[in-house]
Protein backbone atom coordinates (compact mmCIF):
# COMPACT_ATOMS: atom_id res chain seq x y z
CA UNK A 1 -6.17 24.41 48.77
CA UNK A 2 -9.76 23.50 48.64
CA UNK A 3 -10.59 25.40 46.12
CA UNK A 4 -7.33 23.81 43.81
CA UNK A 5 -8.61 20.31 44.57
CA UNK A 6 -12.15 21.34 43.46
CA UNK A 7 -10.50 23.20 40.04
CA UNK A 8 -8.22 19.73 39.41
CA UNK A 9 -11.63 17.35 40.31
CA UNK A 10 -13.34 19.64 37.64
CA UNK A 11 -11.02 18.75 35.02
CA UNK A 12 -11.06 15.45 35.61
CA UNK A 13 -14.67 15.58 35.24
CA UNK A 14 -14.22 17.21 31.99
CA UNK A 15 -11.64 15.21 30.72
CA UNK A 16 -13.97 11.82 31.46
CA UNK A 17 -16.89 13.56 30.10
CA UNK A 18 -15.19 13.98 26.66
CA UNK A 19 -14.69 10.68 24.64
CA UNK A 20 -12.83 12.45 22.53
CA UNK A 21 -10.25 13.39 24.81
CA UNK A 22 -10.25 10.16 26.46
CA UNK A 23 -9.63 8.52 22.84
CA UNK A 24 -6.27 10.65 22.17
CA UNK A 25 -5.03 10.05 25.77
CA UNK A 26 -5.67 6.11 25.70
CA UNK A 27 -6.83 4.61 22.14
CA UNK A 28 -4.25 6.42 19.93
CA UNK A 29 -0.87 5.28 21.55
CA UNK A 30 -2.49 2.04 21.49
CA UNK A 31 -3.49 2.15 18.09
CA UNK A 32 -0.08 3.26 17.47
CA UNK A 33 1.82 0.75 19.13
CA UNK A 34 -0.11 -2.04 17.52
CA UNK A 35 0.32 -0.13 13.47
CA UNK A 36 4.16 0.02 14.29
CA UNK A 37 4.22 -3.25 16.13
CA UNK A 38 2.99 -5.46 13.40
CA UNK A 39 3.50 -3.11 10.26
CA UNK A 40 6.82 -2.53 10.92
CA UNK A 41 9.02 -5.42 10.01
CA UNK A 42 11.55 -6.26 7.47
CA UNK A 43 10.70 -9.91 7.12
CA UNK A 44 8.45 -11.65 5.02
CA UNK A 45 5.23 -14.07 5.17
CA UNK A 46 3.08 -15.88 2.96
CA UNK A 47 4.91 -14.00 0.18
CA UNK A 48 3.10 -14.95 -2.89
CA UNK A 49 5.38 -17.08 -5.81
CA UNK A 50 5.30 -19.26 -8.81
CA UNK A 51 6.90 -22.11 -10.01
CA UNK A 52 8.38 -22.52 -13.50
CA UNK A 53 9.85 -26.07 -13.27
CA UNK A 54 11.43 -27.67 -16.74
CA UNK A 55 12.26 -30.78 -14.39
CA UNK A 56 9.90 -32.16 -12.50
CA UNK A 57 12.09 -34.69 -11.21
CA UNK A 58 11.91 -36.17 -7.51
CA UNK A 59 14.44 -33.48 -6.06
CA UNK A 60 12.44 -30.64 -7.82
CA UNK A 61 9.33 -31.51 -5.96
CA UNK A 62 10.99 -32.26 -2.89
CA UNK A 63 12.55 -28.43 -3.08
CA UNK A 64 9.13 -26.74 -4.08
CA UNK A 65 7.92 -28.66 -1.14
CA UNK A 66 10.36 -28.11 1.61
CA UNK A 67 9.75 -24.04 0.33
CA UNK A 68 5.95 -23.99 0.58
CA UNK A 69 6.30 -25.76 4.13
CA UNK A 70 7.90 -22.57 5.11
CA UNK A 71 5.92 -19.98 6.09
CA UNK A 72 7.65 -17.10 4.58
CA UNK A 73 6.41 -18.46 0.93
CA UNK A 74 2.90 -19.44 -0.29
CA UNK A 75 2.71 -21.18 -3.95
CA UNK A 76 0.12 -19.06 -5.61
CA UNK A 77 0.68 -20.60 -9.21
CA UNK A 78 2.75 -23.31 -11.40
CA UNK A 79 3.31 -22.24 -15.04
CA UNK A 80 4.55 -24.32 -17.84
CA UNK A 81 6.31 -22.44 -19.89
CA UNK A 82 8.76 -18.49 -19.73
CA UNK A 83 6.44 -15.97 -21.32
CA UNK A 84 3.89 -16.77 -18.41
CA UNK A 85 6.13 -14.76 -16.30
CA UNK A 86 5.01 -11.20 -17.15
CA UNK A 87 1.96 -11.48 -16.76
CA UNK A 88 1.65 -12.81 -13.81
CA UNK A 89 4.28 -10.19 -13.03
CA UNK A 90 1.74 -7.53 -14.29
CA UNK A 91 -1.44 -9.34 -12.37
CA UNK A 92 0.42 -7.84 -8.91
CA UNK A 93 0.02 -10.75 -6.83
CA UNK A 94 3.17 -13.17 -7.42
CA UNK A 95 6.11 -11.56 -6.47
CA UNK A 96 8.90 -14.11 -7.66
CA UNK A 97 8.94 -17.19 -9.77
CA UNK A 98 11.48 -19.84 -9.04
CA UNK A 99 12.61 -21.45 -12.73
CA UNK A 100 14.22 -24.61 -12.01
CA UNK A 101 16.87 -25.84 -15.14
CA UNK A 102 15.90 -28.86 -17.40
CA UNK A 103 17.23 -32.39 -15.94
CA UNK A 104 17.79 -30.63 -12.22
CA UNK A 105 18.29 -33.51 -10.32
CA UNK A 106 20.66 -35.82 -13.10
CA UNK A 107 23.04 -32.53 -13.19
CA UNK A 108 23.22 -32.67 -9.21
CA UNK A 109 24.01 -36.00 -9.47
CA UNK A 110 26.27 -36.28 -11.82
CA UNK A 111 27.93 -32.62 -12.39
CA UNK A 112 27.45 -32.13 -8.62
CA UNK A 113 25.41 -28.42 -9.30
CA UNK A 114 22.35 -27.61 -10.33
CA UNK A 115 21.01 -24.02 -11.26
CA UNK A 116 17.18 -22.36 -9.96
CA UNK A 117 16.76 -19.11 -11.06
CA UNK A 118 14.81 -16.49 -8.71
CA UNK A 119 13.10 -13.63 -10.56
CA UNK A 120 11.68 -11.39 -8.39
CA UNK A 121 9.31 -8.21 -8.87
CA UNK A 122 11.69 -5.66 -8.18
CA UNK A 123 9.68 -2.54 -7.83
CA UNK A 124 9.47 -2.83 -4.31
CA UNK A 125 13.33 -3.28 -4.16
CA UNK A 126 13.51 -4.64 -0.16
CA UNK A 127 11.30 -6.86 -0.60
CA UNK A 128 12.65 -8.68 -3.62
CA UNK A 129 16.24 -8.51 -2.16
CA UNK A 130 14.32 -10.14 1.27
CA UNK A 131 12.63 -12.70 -1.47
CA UNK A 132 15.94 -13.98 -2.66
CA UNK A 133 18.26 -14.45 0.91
CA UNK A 134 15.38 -16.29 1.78
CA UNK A 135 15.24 -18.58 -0.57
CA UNK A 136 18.70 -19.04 -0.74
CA UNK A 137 18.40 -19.57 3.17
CA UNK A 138 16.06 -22.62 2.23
CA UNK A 139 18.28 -24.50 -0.19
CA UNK A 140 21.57 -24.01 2.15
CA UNK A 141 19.17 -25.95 4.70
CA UNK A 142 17.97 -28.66 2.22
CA UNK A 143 21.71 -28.90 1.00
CA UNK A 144 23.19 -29.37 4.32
CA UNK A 145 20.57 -31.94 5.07
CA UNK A 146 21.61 -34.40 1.41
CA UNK A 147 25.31 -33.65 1.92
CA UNK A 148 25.12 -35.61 4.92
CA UNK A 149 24.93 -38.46 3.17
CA UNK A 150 27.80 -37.74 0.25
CA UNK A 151 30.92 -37.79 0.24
CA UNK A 152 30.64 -34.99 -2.51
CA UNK A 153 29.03 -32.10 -1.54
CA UNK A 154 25.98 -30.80 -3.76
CA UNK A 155 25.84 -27.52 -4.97
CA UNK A 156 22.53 -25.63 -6.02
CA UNK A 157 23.54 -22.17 -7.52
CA UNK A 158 20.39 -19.60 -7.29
CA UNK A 159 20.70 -17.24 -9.92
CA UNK A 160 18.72 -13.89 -8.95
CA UNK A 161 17.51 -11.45 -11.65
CA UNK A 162 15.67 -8.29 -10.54
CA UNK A 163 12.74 -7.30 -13.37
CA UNK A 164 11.34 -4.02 -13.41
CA UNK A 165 14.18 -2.55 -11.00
CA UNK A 166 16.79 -4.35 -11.89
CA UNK A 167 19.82 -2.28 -10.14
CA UNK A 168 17.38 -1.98 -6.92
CA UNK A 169 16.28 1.95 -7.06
CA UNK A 170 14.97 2.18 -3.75
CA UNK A 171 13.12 5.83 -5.53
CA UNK A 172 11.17 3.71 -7.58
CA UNK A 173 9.47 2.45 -4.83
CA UNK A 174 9.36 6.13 -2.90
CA UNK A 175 8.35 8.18 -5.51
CA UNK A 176 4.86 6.43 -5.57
CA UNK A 177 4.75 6.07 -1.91
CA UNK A 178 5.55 9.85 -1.95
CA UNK A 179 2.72 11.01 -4.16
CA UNK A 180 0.14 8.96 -2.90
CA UNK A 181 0.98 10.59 0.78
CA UNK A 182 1.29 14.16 -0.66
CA UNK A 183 -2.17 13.55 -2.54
CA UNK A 184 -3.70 12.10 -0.07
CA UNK A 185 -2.97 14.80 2.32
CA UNK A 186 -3.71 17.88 0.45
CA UNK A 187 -6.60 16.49 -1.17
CA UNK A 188 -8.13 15.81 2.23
CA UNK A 189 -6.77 17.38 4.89
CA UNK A 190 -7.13 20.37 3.25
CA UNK A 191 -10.64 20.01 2.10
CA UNK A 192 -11.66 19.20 5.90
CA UNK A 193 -9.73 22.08 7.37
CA UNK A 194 -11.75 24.30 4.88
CA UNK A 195 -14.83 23.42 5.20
CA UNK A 196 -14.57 23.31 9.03
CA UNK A 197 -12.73 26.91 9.25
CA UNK A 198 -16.50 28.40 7.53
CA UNK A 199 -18.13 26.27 10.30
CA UNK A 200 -15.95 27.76 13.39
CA UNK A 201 -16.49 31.32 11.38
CA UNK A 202 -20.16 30.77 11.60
CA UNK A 203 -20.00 31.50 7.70
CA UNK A 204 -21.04 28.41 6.60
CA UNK A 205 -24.57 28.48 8.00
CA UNK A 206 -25.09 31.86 6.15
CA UNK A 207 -23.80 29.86 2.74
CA UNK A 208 -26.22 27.36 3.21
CA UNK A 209 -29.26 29.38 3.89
CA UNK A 210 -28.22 30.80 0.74
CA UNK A 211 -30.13 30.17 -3.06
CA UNK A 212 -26.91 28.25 -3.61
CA UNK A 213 -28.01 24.50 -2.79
CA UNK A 214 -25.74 22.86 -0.02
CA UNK A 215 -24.42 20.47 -2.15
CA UNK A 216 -23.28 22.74 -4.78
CA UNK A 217 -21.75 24.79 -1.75
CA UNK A 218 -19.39 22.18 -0.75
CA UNK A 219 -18.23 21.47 -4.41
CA UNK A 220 -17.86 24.72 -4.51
CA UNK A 221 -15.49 24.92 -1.64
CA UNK A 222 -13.24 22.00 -2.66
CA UNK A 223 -13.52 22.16 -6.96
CA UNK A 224 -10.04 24.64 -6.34
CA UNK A 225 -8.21 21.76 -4.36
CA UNK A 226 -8.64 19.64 -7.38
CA UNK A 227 -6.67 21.60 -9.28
CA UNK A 228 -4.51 22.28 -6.29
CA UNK A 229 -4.09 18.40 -6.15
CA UNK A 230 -3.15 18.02 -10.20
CA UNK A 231 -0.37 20.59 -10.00
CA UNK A 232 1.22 18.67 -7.30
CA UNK A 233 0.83 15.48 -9.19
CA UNK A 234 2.26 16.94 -12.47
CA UNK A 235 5.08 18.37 -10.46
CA UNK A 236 5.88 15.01 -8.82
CA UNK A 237 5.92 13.56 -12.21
CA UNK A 238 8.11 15.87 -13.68
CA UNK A 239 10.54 15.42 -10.81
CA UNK A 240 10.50 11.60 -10.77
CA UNK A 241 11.52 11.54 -14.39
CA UNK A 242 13.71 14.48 -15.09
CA UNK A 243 15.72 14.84 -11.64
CA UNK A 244 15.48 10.29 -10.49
CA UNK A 245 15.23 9.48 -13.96
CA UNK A 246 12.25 7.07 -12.97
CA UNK A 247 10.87 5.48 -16.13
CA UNK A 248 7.28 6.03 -16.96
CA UNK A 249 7.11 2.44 -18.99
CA UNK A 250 2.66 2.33 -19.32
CA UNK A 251 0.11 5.41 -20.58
CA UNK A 252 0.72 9.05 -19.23
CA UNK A 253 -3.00 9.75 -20.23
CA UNK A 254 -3.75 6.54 -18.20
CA UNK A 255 -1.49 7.93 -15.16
CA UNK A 256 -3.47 11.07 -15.15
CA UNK A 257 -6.92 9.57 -14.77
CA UNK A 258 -6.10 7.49 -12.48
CA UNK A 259 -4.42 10.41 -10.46
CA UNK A 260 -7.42 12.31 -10.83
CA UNK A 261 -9.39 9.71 -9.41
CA UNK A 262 -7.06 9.31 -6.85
CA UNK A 263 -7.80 12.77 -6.09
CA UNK A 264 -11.54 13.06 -6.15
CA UNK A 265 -11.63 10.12 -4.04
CA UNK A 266 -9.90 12.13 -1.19
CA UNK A 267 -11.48 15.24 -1.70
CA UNK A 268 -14.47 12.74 -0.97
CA UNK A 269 -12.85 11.53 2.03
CA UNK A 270 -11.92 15.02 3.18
CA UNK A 271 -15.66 16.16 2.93
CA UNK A 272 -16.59 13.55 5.04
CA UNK A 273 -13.81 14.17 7.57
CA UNK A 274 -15.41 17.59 7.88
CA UNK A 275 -19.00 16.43 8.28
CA UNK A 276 -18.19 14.44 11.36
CA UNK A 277 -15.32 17.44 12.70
CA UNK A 278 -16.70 20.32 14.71
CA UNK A 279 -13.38 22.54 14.74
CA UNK A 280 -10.22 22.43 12.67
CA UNK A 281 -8.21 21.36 14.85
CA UNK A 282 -10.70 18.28 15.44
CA UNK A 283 -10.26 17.58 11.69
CA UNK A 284 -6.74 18.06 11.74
CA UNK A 285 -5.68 15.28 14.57
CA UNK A 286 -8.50 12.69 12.60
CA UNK A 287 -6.46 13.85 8.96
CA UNK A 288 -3.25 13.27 10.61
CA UNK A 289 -4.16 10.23 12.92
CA UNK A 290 -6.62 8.58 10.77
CA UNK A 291 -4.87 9.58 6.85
CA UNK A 292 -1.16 9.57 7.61
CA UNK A 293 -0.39 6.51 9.35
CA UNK A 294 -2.22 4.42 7.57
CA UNK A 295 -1.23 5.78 3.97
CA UNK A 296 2.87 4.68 5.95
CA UNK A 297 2.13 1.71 7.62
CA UNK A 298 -0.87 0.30 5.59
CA UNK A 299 -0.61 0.77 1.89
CA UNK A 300 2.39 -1.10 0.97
CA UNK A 301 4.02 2.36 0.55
CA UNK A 302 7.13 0.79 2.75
CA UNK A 303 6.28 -2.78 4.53
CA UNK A 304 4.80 -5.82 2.35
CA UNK A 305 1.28 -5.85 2.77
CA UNK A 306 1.72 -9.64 3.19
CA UNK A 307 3.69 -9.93 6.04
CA UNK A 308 1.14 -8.33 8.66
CA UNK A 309 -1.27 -9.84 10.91
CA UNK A 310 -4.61 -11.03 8.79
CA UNK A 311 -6.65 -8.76 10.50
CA UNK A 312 -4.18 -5.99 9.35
CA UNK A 313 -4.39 -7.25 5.91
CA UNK A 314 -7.94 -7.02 5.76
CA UNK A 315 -8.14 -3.19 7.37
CA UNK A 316 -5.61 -2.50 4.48
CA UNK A 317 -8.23 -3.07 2.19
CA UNK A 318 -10.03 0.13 3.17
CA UNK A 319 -6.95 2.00 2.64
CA UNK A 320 -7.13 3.97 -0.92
CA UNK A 321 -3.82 5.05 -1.02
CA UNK A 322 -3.05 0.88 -0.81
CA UNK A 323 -4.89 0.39 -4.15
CA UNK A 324 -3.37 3.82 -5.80
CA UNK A 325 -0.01 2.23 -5.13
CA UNK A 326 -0.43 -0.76 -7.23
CA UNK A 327 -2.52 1.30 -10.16
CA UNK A 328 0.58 3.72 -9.94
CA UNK A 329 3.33 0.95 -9.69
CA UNK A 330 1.95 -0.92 -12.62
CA UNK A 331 1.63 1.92 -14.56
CA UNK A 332 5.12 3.84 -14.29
CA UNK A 333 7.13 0.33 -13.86
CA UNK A 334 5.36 -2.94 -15.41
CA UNK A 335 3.98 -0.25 -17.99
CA UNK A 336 0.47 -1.92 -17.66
CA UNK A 337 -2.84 -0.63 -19.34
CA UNK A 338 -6.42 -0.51 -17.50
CA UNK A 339 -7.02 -4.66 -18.12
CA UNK A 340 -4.28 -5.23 -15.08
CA UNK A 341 -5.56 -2.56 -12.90
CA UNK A 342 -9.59 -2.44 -13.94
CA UNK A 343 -10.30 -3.80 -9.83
CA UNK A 344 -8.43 -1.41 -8.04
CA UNK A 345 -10.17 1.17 -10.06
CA UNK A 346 -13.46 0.05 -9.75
CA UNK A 347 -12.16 -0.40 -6.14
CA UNK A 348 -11.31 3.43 -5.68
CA UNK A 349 -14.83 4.45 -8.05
CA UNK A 350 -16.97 2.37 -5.61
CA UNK A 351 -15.09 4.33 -2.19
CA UNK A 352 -15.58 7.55 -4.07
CA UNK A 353 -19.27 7.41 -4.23
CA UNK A 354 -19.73 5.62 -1.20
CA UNK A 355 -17.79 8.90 0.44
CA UNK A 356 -20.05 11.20 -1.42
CA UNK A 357 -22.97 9.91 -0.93
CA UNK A 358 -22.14 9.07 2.81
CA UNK A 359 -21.09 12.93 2.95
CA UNK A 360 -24.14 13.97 1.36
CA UNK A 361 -26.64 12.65 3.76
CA UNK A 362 -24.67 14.10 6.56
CA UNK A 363 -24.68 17.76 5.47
CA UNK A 364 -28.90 16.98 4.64
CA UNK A 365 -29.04 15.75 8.26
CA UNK A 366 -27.38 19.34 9.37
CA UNK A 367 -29.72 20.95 7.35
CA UNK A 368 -32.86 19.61 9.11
């Protein structure tokens, strides 16, 4: 019995000793109950909208008011005139505009009904269909509050038009989602679980000590998961538009770069994975713990962005797959060119070579 005690202190001791097993048996279901706490919800906050009003009568401003007191709506712009509305559609940030109807308040009054239009940015179909019961929610309030007063009742009539997705596709919102995960994953789980397989193998030492320089080594191991990586995005492609008939509105040729960055920048991500992952199985659990959830919870794939915690917000920032999502949904849907998406570009460039060059040092510090 002694000697079981002593085996079970032993491997307790061992257990303790190891932050890494400590991490997986107490920081990741914390982690995870926090991501699925706050990233998981169907409601909305601070959702960014515009305001197209031909009025701007007393009862207009007293609307637009009682709506940006809310906090499920934050008034990011006020535009003058219709043909604003695309391309602030195609900027990314506003997701509706509320167009209120010439002489708003005198039709109330007299005819009883007035008419606000909500046009919502449809590609990310629950959300726009979350963006328009909640506004209607608003003016039911601020109607039941003036009937009170009237012997007639007032009647505002929101009028709801869907652009982009206008019969709510809920695959033009997975399809993305989709092939940033399946990129992401490949790209750099892969890359990591190869590099680290030579390392268990005790192969990769020999490769290095090799004429071949260390750097070209590692290109060398992931250059065929590039290609790897482009086959799966041409396939996806193919499949979105010939089997969910999901319109490719902006450039294919811009689609493909963009993919292909996309790509490079987790084959850079996967490289670094592996510099800081002893074993596969080490770089599988930080792949699938560290790539997965966040490319689910974090991106935007499925829950607005804008309705997390701030500090959430801001650690979706470091995301990739988050800015992929946009270049991708503004290519295929709003059928944008490079002058809407040149940040999150220069966004993904700048985490490419910051993963490269991170990477880089690394494998020179295992080479001393």
């Amino acid at each position: 019995m002694k000697r079981f005690i002593g085996f079970v202190k032993k491997e307790f001791y061992h257990i303790f000793r190891d932050k890494r097993s400590l991490f997986i048996l107490f920081g990741m279901p914390i982690a995870q109950i926090l991501l699925f706490g706050f990233a998981i919800t169907n409601e909305i906050n601070n959702v960014d909208i515009a305001i197209l009003d031909h009025s701007k009568d007393a009862t207009t401003k007293e609307i637009i008011n009682k709506i940006s007191a809310s906090h499920y709506f934050s008034i990011n712009q006020i535009i003058e005139k219709e043909s604003d509305i695309e391309p602030i559609f195609k900027k990314g940030k506003v997701k509706a505009v509320l167009s209120f109807e010439k002489d708003f308040s005198k039709k109330l009054i007299t005819q009883n009904h007035s008419n606000i239009q909500v046009i919502t940015d449809a590609t990310d179909p629950n959300t726009a269909n979350t963006i328009s019961n909640y506004v209607n929610a608003i003016l039911q309030i601020y109607l039941k509050e003036q009937n009170k007063n009237h012997t007639s009742a007032y009647q505002i009539i929101a009028q709801t038009r869907m652009v982009y997705n206008p019969e709510l596709k809920s695959v033009y919102m997975f399809v993305p989602g989709v092939m940033t995960m399946i990129l992401m994953l490949v790209s750099a789980m892969m890359t990591s679980i190869s590099i680290t397989r030579e390392k268990e193998l005790g192969t990769m030492e020999i490769l290095l000590v090799s004429p071949i320089k260390p750097f070209q080594v590692v290109i060398g191991k992931v250059f065929p998961y590039i290609f790897l990586s482009i086959i799966n995005a041409i396939t996806i492609i193919l499949l979105s538009l010939f089997i969910f008939k999901m319109p490719i509105q902006g450039s294919l040729f811009l689609l493909g770069l963009e993919s292909v960055l996309f790509i490079i920048t987790s084959l850079a991500l996967g490289i670094l994975i592996s510099t800081i992952s002893a074993t596969q199985q080490t770089a599988m659990m930080i792949s699938l713990m560290g790539l997965m959830l966040p490319v689910i919870l974090l991106s935007g794939f499925i829950f607005p962005i804008t309705s997390m915690p701030v500090p959430m917000q801001i650690i979706s920032n470091i995301i990739p797959a988050k800015w992929f999502i946009i270049i991708i949904k503004g290519i295929m849907l709003k059928g944008v060119g490079l002058q809407f998406i040149w940040k999150e570009t220069l966004i993904l460039l700048i985490m490419t070579t910051f993963f490269i060059g991170l990477s880089i040092k690394k494998y020179k510090i295992r080479l001393e």
